[in-house]
PDB file of N, CA and C in Angstrom:
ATOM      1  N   UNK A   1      19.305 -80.492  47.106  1.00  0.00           N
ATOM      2  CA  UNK A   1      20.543 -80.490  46.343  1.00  0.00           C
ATOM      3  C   UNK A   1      21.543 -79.574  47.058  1.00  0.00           C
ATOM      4  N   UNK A   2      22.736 -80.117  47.196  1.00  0.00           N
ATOM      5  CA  UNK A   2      23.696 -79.283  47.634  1.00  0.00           C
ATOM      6  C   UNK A   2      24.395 -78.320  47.024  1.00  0.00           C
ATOM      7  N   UNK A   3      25.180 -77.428  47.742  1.00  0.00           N
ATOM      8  CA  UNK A   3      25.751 -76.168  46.790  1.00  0.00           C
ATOM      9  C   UNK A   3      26.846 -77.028  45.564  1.00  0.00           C
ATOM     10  N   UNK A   4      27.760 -78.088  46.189  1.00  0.00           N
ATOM     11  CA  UNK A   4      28.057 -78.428  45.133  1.00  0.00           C
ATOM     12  C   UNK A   4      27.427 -79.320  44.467  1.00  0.00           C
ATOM     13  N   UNK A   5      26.546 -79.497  44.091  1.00  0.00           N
ATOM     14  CA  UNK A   5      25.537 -80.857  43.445  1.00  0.00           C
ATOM     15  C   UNK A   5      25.220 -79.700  42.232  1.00  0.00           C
ATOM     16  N   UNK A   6      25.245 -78.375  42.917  1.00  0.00           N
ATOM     17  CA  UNK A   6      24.472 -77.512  42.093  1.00  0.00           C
ATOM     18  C   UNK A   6      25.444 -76.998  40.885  1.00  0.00           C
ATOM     19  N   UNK A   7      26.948 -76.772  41.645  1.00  0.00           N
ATOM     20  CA  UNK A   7      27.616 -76.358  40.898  1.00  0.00           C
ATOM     21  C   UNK A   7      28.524 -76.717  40.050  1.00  0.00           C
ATOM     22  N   UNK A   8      28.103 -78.469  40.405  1.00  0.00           N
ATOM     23  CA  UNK A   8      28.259 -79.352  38.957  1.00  0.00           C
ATOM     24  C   UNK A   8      27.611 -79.267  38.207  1.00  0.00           C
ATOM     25  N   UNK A   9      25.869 -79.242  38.091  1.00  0.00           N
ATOM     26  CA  UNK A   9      25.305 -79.122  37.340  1.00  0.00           C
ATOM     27  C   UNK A   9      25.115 -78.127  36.124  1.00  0.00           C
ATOM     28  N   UNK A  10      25.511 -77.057  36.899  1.00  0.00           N
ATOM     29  CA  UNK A  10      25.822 -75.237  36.259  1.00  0.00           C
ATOM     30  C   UNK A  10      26.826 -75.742  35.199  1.00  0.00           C
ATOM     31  N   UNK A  11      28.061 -76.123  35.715  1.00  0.00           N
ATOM     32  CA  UNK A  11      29.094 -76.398  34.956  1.00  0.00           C
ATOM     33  C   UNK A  11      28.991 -77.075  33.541  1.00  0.00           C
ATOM     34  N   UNK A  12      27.918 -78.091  33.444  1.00  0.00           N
ATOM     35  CA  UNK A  12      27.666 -78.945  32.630  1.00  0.00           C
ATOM     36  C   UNK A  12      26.563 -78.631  31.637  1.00  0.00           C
ATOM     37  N   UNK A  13      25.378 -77.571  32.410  1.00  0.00           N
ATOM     38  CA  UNK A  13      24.886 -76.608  31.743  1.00  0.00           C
ATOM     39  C   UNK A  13      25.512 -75.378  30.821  1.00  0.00           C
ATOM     40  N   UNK A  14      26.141 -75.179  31.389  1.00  0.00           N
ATOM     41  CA  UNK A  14      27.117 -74.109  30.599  1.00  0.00           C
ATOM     42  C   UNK A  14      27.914 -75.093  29.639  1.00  0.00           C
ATOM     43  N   UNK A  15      28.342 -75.707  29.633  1.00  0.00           N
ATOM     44  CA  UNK A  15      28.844 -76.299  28.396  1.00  0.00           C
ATOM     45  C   UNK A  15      27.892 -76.924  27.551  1.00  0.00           C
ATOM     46  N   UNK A  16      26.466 -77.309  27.823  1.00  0.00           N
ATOM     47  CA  UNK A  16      25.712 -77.425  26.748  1.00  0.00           C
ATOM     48  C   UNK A  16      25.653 -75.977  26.371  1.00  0.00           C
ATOM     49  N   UNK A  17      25.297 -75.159  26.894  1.00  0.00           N
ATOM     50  CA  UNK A  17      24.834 -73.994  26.483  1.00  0.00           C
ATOM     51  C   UNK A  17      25.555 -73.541  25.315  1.00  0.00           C
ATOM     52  N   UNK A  18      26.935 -73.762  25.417  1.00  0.00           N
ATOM     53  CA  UNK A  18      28.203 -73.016  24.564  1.00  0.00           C
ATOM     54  C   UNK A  18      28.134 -73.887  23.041  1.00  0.00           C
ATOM     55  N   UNK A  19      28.171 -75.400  23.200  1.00  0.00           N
ATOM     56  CA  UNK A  19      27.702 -76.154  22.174  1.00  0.00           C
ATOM     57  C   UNK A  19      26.728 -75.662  21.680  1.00  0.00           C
ATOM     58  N   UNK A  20      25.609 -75.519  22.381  1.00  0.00           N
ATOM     59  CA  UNK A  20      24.149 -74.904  21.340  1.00  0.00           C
ATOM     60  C   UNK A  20      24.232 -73.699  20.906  1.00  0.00           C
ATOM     61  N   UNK A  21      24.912 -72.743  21.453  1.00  0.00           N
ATOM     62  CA  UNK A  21      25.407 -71.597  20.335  1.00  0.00           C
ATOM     63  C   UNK A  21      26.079 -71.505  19.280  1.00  0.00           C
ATOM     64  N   UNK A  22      27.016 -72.159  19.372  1.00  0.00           N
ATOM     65  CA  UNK A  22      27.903 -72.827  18.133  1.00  0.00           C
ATOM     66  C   UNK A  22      26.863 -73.644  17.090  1.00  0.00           C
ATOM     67  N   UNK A  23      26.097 -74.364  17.535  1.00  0.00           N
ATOM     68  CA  UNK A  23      25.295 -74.687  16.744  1.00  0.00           C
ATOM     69  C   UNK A  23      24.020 -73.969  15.717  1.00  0.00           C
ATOM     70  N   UNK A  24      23.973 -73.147  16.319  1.00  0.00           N
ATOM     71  CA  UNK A  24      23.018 -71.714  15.746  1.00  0.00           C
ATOM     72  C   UNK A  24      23.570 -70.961  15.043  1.00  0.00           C
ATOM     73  N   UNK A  25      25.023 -70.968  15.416  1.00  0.00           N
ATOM     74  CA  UNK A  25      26.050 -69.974  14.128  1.00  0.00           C
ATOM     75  C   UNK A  25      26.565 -68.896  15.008  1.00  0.00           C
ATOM     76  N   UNK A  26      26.172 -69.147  16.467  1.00  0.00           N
ATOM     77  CA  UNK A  26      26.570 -67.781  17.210  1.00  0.00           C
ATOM     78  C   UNK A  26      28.401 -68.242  17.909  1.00  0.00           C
ATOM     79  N   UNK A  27      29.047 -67.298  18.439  1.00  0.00           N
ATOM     80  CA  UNK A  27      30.240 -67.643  19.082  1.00  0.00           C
ATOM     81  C   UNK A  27      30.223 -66.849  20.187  1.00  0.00           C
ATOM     82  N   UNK A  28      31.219 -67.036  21.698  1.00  0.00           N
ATOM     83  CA  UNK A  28      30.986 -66.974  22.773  1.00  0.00           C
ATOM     84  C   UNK A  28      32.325 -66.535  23.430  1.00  0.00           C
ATOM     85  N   UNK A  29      33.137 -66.203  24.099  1.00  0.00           N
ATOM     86  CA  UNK A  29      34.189 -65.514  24.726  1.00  0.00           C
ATOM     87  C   UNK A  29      33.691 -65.254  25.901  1.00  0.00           C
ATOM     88  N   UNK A  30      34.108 -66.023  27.281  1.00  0.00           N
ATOM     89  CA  UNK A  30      33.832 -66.212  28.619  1.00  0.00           C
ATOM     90  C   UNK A  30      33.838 -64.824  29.158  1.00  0.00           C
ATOM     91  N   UNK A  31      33.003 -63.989  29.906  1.00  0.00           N
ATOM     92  CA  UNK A  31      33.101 -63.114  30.727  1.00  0.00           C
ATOM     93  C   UNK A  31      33.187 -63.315  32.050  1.00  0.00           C
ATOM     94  N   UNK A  32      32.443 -62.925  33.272  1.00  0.00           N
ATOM     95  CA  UNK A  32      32.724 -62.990  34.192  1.00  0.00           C
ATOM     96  C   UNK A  32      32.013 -64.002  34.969  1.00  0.00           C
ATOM     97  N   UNK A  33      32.677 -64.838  35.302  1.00  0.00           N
ATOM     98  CA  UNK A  33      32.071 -66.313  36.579  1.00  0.00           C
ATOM     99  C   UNK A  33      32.455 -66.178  37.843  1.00  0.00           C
ATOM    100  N   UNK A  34      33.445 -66.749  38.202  1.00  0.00           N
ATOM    101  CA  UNK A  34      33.667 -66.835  39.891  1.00  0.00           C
ATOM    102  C   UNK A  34      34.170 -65.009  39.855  1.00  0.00           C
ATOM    103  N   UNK A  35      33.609 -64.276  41.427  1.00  0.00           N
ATOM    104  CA  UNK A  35      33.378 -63.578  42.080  1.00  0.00           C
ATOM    105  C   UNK A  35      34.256 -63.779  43.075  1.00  0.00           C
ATOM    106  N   UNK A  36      35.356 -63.984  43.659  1.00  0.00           N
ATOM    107  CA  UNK A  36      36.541 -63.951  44.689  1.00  0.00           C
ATOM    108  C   UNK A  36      35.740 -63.225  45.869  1.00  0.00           C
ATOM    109  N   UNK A  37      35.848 -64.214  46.930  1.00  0.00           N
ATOM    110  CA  UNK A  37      35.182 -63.447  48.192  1.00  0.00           C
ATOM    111  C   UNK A  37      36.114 -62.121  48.387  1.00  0.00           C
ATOM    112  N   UNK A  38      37.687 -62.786  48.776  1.00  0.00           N
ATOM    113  CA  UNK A  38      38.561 -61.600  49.038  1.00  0.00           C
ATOM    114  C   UNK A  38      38.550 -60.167  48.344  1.00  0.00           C
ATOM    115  N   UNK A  39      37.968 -60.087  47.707  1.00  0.00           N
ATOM    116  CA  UNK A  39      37.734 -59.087  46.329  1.00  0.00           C
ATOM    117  C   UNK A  39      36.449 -58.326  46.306  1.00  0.00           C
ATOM    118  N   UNK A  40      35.171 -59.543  46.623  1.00  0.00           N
ATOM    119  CA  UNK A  40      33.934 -59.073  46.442  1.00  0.00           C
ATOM    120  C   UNK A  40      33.148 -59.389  47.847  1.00  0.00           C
ATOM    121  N   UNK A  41      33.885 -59.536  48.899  1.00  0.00           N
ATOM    122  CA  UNK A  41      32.803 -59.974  49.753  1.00  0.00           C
ATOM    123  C   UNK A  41      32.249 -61.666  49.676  1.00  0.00           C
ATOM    124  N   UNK A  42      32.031 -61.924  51.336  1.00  0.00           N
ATOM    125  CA  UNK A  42      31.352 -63.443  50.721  1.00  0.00           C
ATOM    126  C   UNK A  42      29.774 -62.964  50.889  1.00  0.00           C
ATOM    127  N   UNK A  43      29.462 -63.918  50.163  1.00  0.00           N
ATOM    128  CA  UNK A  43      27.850 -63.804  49.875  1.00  0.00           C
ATOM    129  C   UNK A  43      27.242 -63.182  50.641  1.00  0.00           C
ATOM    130  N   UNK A  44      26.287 -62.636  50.341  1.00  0.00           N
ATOM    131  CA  UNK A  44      25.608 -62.068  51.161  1.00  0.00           C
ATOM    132  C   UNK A  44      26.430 -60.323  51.797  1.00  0.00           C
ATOM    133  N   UNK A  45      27.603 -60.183  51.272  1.00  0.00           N
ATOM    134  CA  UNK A  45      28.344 -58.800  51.803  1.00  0.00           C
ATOM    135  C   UNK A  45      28.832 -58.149  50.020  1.00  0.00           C
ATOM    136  N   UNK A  46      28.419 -56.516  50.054  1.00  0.00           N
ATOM    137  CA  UNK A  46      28.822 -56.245  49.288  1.00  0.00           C
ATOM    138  C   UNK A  46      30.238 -55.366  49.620  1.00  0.00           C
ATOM    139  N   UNK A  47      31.266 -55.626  48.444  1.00  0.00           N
ATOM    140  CA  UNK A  47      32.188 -55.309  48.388  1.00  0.00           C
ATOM    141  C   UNK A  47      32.640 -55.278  47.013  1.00  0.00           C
ATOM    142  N   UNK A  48      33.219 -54.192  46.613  1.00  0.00           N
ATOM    143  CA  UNK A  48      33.256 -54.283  44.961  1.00  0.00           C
ATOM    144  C   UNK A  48      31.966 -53.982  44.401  1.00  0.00           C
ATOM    145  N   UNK A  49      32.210 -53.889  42.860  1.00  0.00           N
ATOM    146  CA  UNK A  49      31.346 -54.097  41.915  1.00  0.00           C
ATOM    147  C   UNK A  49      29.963 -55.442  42.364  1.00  0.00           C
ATOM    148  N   UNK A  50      29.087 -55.541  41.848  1.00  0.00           N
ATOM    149  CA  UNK A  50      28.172 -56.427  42.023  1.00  0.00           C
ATOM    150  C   UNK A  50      27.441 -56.692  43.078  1.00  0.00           C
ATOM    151  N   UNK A  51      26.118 -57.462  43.058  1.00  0.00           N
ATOM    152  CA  UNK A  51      25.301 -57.355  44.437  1.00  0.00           C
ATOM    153  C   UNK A  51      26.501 -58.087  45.024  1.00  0.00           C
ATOM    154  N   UNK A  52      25.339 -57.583  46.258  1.00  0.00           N
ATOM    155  CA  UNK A  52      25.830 -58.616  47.763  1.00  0.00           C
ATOM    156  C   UNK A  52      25.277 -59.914  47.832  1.00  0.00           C
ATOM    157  N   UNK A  53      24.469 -60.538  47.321  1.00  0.00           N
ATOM    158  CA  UNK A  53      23.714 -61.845  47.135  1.00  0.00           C
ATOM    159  C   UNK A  53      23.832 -62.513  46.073  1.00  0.00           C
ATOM    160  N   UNK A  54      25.290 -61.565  44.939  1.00  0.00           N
ATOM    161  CA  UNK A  54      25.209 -62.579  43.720  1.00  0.00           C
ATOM    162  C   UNK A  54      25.740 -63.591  43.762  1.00  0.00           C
ATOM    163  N   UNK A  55      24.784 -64.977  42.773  1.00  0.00           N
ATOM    164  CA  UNK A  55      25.320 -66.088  42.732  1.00  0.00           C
ATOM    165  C   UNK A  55      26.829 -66.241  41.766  1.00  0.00           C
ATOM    166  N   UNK A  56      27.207 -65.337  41.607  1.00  0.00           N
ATOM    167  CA  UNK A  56      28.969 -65.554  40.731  1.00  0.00           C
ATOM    168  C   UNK A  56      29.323 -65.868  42.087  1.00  0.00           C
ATOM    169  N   UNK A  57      29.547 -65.405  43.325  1.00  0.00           N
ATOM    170  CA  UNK A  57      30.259 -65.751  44.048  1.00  0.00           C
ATOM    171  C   UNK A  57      30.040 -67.475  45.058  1.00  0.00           C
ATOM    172  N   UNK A  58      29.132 -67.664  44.058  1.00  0.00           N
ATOM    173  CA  UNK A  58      28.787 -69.543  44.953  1.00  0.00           C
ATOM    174  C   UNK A  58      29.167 -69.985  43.541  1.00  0.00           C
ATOM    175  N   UNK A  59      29.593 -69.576  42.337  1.00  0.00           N
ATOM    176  CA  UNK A  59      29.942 -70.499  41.440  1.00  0.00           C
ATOM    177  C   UNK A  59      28.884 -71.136  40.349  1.00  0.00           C
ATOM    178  N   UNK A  60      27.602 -70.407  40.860  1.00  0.00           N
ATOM    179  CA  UNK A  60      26.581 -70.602  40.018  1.00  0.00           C
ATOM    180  C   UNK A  60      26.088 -69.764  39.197  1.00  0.00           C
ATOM    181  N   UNK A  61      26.816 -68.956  38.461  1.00  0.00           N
ATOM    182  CA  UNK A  61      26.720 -67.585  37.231  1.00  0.00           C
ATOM    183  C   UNK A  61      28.004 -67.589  36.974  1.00  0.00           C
ATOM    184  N   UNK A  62      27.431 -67.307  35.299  1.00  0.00           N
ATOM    185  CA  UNK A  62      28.632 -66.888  34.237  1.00  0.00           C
ATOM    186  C   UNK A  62      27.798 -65.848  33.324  1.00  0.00           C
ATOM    187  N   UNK A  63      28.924 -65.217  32.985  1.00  0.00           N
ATOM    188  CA  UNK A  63      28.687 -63.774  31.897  1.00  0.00           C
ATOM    189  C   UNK A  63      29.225 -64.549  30.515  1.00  0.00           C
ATOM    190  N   UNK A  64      28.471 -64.459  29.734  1.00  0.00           N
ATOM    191  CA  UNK A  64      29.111 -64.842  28.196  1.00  0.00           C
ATOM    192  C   UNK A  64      29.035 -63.621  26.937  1.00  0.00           C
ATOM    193  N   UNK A  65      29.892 -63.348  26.595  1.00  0.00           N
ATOM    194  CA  UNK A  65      30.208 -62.700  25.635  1.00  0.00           C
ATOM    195  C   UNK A  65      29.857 -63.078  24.162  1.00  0.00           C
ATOM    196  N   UNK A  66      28.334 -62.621  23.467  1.00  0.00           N
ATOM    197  CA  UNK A  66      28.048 -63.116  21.799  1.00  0.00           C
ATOM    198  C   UNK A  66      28.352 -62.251  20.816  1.00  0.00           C
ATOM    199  N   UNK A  67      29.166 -63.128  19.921  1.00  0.00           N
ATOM    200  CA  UNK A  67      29.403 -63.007  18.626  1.00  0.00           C
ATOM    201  C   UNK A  67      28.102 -63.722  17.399  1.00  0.00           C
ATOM    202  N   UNK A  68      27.595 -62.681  16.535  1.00  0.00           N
ATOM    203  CA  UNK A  68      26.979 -62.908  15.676  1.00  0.00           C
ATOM    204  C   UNK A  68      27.366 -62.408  14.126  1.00  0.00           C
ATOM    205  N   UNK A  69      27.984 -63.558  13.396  1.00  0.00           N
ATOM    206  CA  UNK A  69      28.521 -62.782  11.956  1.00  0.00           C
ATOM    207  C   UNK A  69      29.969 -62.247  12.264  1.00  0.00           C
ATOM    208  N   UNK A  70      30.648 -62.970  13.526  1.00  0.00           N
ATOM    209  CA  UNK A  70      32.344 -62.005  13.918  1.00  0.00           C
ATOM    210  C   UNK A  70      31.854 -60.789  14.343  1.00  0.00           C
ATOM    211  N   UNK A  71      30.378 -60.380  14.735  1.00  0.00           N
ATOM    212  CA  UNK A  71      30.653 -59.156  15.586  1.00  0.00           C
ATOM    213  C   UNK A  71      29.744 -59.509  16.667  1.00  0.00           C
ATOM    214  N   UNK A  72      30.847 -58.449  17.592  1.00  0.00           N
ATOM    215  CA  UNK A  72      30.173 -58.409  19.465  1.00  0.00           C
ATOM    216  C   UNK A  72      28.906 -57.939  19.254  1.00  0.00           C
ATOM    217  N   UNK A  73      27.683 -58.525  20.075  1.00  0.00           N
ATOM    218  CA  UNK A  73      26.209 -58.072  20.598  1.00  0.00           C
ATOM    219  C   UNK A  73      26.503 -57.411  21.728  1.00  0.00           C
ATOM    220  N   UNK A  74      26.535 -56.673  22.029  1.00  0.00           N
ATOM    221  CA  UNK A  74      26.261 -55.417  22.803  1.00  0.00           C
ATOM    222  C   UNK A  74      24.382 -55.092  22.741  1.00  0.00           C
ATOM    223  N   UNK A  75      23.605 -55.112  21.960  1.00  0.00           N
ATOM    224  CA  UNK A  75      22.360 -54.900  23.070  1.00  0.00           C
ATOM    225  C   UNK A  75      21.915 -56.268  23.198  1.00  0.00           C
ATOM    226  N   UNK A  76      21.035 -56.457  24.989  1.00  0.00           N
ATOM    227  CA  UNK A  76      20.150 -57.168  25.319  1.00  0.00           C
ATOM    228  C   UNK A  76      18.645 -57.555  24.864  1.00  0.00           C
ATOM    229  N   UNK A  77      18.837 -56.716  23.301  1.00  0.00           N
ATOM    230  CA  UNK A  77      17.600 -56.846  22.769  1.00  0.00           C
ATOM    231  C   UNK A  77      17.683 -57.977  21.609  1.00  0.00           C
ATOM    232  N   UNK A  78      18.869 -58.101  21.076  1.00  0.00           N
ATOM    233  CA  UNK A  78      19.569 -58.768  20.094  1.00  0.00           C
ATOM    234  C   UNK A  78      18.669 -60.451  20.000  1.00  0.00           C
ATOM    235  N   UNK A  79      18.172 -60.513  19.255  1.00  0.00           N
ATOM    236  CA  UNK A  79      16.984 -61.977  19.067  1.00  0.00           C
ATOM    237  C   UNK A  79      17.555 -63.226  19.879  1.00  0.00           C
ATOM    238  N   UNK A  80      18.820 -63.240  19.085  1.00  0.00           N
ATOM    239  CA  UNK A  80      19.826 -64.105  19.961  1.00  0.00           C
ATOM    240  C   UNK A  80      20.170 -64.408  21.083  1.00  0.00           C
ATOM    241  N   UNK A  81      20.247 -63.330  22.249  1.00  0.00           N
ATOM    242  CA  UNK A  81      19.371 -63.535  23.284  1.00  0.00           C
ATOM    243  C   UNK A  81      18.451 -64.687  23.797  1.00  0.00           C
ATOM    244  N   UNK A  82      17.369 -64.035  23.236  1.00  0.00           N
ATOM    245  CA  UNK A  82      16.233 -64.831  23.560  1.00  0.00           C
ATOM    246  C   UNK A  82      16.359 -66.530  23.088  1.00  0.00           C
ATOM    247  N   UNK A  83      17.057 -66.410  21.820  1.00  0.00           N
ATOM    248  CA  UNK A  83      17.153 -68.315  21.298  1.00  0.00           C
ATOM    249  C   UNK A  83      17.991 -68.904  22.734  1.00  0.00           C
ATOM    250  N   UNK A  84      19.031 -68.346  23.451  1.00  0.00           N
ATOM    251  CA  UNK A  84      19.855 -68.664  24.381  1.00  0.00           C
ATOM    252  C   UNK A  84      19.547 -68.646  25.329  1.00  0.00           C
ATOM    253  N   UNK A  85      18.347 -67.963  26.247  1.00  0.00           N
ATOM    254  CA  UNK A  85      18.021 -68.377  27.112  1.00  0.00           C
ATOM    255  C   UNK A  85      16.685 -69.032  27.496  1.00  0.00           C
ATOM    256  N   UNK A  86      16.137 -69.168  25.913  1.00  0.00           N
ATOM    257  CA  UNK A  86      15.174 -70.273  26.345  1.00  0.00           C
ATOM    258  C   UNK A  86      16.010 -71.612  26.261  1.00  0.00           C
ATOM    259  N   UNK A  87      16.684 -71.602  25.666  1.00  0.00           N
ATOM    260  CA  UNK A  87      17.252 -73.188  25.735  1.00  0.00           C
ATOM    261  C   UNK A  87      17.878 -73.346  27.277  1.00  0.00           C
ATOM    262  N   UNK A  88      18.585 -72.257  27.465  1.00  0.00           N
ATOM    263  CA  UNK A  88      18.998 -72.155  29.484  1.00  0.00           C
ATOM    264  C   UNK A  88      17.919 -72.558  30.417  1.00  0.00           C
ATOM    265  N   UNK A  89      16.737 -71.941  30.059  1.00  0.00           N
ATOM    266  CA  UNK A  89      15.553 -72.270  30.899  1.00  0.00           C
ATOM    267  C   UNK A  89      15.014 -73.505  30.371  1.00  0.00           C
ATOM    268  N   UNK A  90      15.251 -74.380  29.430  1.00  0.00           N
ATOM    269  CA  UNK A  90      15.466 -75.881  29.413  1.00  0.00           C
ATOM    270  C   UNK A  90      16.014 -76.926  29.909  1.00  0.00           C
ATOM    271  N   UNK A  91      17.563 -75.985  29.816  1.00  0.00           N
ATOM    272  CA  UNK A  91      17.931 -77.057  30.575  1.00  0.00           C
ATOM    273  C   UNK A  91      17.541 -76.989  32.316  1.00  0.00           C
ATOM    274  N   UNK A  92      17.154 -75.749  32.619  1.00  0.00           N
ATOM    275  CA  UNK A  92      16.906 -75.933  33.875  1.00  0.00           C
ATOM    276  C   UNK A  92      17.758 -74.541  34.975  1.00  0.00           C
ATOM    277  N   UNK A  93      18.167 -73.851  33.733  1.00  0.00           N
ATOM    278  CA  UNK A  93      18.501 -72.226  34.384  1.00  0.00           C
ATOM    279  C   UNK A  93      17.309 -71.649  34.896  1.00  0.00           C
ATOM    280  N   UNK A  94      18.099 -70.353  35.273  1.00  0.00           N
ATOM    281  CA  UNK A  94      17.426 -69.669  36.088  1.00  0.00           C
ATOM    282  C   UNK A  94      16.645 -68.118  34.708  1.00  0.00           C
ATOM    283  N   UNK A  95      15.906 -67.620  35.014  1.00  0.00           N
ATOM    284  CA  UNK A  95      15.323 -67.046  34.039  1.00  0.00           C
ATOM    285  C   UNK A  95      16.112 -65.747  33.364  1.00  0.00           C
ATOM    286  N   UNK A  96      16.234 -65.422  32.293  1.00  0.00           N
ATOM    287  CA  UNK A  96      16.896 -63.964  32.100  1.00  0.00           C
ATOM    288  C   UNK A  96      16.833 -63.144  33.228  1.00  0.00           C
ATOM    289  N   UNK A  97      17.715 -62.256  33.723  1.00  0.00           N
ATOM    290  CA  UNK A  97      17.922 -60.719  34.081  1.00  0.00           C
ATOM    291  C   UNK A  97      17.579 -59.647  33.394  1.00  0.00           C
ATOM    292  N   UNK A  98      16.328 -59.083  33.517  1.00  0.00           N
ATOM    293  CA  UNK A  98      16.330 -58.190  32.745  1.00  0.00           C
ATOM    294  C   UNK A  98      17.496 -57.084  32.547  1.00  0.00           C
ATOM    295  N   UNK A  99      17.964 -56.657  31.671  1.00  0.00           N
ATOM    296  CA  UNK A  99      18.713 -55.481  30.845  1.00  0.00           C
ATOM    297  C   UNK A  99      20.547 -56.452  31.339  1.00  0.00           C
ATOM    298  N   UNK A 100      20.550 -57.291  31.412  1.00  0.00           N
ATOM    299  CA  UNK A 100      21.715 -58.301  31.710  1.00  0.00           C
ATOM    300  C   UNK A 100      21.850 -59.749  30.888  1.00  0.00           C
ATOM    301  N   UNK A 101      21.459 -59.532  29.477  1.00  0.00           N
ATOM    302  CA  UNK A 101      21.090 -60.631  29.358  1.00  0.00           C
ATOM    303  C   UNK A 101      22.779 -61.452  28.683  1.00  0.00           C
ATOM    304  N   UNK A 102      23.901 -61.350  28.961  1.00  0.00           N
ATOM    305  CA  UNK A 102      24.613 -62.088  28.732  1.00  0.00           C
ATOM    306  C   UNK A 102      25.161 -62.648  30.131  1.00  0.00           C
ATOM    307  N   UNK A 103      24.127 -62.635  31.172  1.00  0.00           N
ATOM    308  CA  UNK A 103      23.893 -63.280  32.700  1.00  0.00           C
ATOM    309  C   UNK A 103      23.307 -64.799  32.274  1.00  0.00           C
ATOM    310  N   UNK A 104      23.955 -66.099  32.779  1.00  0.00           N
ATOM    311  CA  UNK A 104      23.266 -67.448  32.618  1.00  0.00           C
ATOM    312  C   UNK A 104      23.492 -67.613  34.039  1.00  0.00           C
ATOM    313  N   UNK A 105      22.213 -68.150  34.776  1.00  0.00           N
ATOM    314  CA  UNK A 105      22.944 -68.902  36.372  1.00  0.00           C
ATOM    315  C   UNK A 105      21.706 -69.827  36.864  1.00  0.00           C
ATOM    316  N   UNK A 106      21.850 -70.505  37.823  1.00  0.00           N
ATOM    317  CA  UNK A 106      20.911 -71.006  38.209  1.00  0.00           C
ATOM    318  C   UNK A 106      20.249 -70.259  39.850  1.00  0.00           C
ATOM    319  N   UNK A 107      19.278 -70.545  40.301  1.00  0.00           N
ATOM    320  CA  UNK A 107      18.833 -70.197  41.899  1.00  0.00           C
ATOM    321  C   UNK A 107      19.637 -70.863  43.097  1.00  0.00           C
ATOM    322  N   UNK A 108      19.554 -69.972  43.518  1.00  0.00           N
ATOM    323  CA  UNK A 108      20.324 -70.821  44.946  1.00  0.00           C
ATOM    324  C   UNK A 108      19.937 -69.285  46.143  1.00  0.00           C
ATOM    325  N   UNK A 109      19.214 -70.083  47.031  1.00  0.00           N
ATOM    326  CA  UNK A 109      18.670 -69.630  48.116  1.00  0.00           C
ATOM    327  C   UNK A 109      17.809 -67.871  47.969  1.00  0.00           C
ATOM    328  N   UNK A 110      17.177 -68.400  47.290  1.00  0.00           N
ATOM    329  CA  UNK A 110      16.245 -66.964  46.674  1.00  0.00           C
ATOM    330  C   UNK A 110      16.983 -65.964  45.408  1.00  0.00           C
ATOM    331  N   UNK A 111      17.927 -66.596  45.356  1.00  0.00           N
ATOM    332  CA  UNK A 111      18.701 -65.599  44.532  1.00  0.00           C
ATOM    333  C   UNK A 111      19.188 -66.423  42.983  1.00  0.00           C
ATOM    334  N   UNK A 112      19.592 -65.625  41.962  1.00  0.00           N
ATOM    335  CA  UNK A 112      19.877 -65.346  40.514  1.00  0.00           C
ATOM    336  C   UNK A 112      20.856 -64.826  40.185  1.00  0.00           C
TER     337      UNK A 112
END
């Protein structure tokens, strides 16, 4: 599969993903996805905030922001969590980050 084969798929994953939260009663406010080489380095170089091998910068990670009851989740322990990324690892994500868990992405070349 190619990088973009992949990063259609992400795309389309992430929008199930956002539907199935809504469906659970949870709500969502986009955090951080594309990674700007000019800004962060291209892959594989760190520059800025974030690894040097993260997949935000191939377009395959997004940060999502949960609402439960109108309020922000702030810990990674939050149950909700876990309902969200087993359904991610259904559709075919890549596995939680530990202590990162409003991280969704898929693999691409050893990396998460």
């Amino acid at each position: 599969m190619t990088l973009g084969d992949k990063q259609r798929k992400f795309t389309l994953m992430i929008a199930k993903l956002i539907i199935y939260a809504y469906e659970q009663g949870y709500e969502l406010t986009v955090g951080d996805f594309y990674r700007d080489p000019r800004l962060h380095g291209e892959h594989g170089t760190k520059k800025g905030y974030g690894a040097a091998k993260s997949v935000h910068k191939l377009r395959l990670a997004g940060d999502l922001n949960l609402f439960a009851n109108g309020e922000y989740i702030a810990s990674s322990d939050h149950p909700a969590w876990y309902v969200l990324h087993e359904y991610w690892e259904l559709l075919g994500g890549a596995k939680a980050v530990p202590n990162d868990a409003n991280h969704f992405s898929v693999e691409m070349w050893g990396c998460r």
